[in-house]
Protein backbone atom coordinates (compact mmCIF):
# COMPACT_ATOMS: atom_id res chain seq x y z
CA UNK A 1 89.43 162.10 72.14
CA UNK A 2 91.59 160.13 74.63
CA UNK A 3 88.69 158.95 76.10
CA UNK A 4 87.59 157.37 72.89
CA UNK A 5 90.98 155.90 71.73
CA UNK A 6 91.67 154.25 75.23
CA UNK A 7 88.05 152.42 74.94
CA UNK A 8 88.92 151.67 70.88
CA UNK A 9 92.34 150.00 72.36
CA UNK A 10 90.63 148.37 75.04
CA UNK A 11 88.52 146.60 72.71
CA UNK A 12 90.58 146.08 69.82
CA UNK A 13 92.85 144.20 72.95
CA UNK A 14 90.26 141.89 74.87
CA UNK A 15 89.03 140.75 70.58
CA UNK A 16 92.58 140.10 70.39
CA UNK A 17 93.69 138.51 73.63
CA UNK A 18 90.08 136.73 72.97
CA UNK A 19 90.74 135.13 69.65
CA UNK A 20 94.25 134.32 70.16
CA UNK A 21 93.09 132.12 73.22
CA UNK A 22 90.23 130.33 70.64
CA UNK A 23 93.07 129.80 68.30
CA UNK A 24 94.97 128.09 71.41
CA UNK A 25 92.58 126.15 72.15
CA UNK A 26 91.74 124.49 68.92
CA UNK A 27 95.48 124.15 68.60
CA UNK A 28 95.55 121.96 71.62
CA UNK A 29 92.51 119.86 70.94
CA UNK A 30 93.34 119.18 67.66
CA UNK A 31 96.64 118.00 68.55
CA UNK A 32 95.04 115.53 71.41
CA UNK A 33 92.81 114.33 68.44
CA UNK A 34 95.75 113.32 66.48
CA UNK A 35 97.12 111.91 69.04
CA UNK A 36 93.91 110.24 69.89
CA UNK A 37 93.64 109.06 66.51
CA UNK A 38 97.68 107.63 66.87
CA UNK A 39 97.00 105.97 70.12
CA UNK A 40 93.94 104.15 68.66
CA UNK A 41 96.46 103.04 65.33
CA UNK A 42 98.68 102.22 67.67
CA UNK A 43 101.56 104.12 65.81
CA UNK A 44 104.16 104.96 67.58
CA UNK A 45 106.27 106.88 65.13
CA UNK A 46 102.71 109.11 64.85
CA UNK A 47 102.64 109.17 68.15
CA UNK A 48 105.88 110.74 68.64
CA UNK A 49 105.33 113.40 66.12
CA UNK A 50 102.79 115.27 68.28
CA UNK A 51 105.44 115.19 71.81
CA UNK A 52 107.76 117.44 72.66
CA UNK A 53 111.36 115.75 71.75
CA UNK A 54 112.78 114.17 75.32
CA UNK A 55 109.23 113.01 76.34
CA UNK A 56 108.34 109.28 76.59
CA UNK A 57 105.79 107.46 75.25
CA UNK A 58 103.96 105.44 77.75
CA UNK A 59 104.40 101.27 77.97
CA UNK A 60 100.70 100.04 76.58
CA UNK A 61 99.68 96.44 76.55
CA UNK A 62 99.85 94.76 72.89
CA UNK A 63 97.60 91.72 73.53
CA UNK A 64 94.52 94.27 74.05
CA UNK A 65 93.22 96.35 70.91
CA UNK A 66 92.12 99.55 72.16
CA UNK A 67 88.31 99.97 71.18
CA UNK A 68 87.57 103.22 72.08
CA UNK A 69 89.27 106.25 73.64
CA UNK A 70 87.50 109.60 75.24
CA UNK A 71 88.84 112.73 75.34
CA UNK A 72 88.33 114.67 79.44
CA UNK A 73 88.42 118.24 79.84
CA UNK A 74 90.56 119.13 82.65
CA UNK A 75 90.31 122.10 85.59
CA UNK A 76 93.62 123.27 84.05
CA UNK A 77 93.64 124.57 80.59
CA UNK A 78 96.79 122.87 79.57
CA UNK A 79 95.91 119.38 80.74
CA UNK A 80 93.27 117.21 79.51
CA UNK A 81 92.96 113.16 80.21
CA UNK A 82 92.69 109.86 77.94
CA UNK A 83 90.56 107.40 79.13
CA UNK A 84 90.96 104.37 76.95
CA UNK A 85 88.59 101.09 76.62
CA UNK A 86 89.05 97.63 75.46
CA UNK A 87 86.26 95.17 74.68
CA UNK A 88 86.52 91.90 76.12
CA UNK A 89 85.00 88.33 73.93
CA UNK A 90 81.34 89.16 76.14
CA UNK A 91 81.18 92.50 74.35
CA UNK A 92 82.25 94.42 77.71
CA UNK A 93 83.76 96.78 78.03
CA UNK A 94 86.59 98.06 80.73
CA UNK A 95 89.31 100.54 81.01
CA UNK A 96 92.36 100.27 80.30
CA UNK A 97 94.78 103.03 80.74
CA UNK A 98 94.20 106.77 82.04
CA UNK A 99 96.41 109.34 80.37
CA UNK A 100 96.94 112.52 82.15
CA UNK A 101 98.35 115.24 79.24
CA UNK A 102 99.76 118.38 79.19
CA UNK A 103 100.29 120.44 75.97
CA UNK A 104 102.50 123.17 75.33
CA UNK A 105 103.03 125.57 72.19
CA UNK A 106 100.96 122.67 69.79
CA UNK A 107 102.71 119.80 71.40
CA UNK A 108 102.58 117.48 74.12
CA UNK A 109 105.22 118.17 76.58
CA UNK A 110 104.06 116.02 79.30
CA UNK A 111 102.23 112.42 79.31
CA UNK A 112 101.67 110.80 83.22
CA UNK A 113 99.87 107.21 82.79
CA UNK A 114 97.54 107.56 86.21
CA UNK A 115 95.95 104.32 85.63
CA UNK A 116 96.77 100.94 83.60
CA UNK A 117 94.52 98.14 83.84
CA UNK A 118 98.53 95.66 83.66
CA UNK A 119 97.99 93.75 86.80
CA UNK A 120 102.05 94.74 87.52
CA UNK A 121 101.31 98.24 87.77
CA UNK A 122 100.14 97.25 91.28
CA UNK A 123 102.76 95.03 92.13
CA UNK A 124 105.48 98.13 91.12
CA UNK A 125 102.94 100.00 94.12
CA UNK A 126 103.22 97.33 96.74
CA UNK A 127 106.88 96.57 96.15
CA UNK A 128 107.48 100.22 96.27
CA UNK A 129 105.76 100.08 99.97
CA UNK A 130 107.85 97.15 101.17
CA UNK A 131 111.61 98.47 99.89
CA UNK A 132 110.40 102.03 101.79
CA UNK A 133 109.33 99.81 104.97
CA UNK A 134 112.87 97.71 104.76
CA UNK A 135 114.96 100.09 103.04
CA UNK A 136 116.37 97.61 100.45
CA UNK A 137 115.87 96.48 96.76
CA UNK A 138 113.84 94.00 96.09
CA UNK A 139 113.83 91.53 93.46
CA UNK A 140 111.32 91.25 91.12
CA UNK A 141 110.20 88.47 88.04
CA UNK A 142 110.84 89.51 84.88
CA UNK A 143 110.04 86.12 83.42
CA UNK A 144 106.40 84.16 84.42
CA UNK A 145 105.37 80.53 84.65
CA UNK A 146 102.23 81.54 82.33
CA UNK A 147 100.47 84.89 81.30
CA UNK A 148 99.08 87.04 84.56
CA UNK A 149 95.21 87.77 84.25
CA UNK A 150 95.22 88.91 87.73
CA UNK A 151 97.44 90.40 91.06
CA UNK A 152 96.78 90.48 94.56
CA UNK A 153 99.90 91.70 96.95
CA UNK A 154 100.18 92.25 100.51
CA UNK A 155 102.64 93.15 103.61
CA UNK A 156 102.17 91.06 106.53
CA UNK A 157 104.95 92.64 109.60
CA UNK A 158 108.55 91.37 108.23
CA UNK A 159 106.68 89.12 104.94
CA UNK A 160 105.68 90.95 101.58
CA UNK A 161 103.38 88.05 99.65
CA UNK A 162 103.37 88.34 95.78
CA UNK A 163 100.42 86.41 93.87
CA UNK A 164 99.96 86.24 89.95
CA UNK A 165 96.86 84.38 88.84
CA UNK A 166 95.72 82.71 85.09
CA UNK A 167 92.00 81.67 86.12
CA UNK A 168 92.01 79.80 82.40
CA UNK A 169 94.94 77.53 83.30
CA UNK A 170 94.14 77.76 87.57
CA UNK A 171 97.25 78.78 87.70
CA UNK A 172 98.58 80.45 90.76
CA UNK A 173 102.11 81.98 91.14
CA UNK A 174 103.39 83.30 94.56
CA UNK A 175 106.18 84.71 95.71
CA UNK A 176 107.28 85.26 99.57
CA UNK A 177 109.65 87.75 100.39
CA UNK A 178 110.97 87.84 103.92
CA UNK A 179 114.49 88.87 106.06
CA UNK A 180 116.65 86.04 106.54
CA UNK A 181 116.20 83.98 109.87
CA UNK A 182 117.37 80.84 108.95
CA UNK A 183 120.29 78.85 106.62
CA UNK A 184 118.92 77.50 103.46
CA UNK A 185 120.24 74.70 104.81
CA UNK A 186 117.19 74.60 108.11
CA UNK A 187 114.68 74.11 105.36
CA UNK A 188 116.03 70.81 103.92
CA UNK A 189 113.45 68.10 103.80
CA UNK A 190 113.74 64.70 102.09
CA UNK A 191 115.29 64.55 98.77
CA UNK A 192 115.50 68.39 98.53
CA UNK A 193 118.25 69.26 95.71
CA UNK A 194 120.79 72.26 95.65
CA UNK A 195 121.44 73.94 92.77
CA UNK A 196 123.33 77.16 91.70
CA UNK A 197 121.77 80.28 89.80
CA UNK A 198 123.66 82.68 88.19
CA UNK A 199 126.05 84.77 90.25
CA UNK A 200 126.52 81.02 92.32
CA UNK A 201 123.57 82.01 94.61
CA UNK A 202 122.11 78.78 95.97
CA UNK A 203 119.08 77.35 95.69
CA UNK A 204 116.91 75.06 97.19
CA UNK A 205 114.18 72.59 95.56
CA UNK A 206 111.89 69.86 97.13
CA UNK A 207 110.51 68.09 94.66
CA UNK A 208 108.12 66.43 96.82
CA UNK A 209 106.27 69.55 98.10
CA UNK A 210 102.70 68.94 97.54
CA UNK A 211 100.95 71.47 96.60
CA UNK A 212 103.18 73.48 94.47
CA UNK A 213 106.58 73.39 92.60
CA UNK A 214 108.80 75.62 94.81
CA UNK A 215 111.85 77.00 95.38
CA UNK A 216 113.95 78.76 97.79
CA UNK A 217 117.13 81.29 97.53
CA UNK A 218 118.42 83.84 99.46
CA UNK A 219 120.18 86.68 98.44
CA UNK A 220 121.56 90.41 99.99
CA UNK A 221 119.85 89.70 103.42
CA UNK A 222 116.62 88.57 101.98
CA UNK A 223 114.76 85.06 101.78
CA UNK A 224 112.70 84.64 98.31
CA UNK A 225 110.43 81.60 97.79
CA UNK A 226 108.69 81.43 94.81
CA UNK A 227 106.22 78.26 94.13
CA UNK A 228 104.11 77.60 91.01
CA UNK A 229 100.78 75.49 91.72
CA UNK A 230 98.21 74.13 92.56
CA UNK A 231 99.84 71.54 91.97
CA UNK A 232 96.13 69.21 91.70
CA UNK A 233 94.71 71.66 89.52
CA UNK A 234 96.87 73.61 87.44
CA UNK A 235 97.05 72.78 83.44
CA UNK A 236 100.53 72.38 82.41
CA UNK A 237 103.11 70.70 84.15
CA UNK A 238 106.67 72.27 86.26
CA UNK A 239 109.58 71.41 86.52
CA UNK A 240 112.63 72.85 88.42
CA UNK A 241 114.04 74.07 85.42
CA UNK A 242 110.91 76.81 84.71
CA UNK A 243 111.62 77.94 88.95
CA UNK A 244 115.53 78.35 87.78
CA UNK A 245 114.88 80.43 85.07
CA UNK A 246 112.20 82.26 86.86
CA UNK A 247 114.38 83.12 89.65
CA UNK A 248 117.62 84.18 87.36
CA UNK A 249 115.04 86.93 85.76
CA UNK A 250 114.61 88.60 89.04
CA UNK A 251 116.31 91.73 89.13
């Protein structure tokens, strides 16, 4: 009699603990669906319905329509990943963010981006690298000459080389970041100009440079030159005002 009840409860247990897990798991896909189906809307308010209150809603580029996202089983029950595509004008296709998610009790309480196609995403990672190397802040554009298609960064010993690049326009952008060794002063050439940004930090412009518009400041220990060019082939003209206003959004 025991015998038969413990096997009856056994069974009645593992249906249970069986179904309940079946009803957690359609609970969490359907809730990444939804959120799929938000993402691909691109409404936030929706969005946010489906998160856990406190969580943040990733940063995702408005200029690219998102044509298609797929839905990634993960090892871990509780996590499964976005991969997101947009279509470019020759009807390719590449991706464009990576979402890594993690669901709890029918909501999202976690959202990681692990991969954005923004070509700043990799200039956060580089920067990152050069403040650990120098252990300082460094100061970064919040304001561009034109829109940035492309990024390439790199640390060379004491020098951390930024470079932003609009192929439509040939635009090139750079930015040289470097420990002070000289006075502004060392790098006057002929009718070089001073002028003040914000905060009266001085800066230095040669108009005459000839293969970009450029300009130097220095600021907390730390040498920036930023130069827009080439100067031959870029569409668009400079002027020292655009460097100004480039260099008082760096923060």
């Amino acid at each position: 009699m025991n015998t038969t009840f413990i096997k009856i409860f056994c069974i009645f247990f593992l249906l249970y603990f069986q179904s309940t897990s079946i009803i957690m798991a359609k609970s969490r896909t359907n809730v990444i669906s939804e959120f799929k189906q938000a993402l691909l809307k691109n409404d936030k308010k929706l969005m946010q319905s489906y998160v856990t209150e406190g969580v943040e809603l990733p940063t995702f580029q408005k200029e690219k329509p998102i044509h298609e996202i797929k839905i990634v089983p993960s090892p871990k029950e509780d996590t499964t990943i976005l991969i997101s595509y947009f279509k470019g004008t020759n009807n390719e296709f590449t991706v464009g963010f990576i979402l890594k998610i993690v669901t709890k009790n029918n909501k999202i309480s976690q959202i990681n981006q692990i991969y954005d196609d923004n070509p700043l995403m990799k200039e956060a990672t580089i920067v990152k690298e050069y403040e650990m190397k120098c252990k300082e802040h460094i100061l970064t554009p919040t304001k561009f000459p034109f829109e940035i298609h492309e990024f390439q960064g790199y640390i060379y010993n004491d020098y951390l080389n930024l470079q932003y690049y609009n192929e439509d326009i040939n635009g090139i952008f750079k930015i040289t970041v470097s420990p002070v060794q000289n006075k502004l002063g060392f790098y006057v050439h002929r009718r070089a100009k001073f002028y003040s940004l914000k905060n009266n930090i001085k800066a230095l412009y040669n108009p005459h440079f000839d293969s970009a518009y450029k300009l130097i400041f220095q600021q907390n220990g730390f040498q920036y030159t930023i130069a827009i060019g080439n100067k031959r082939y870029i569409q668009g003209k400079y002027n020292v005002k655009d460097l100004i206003q480039i260099a008082e959004s760096m923060n």
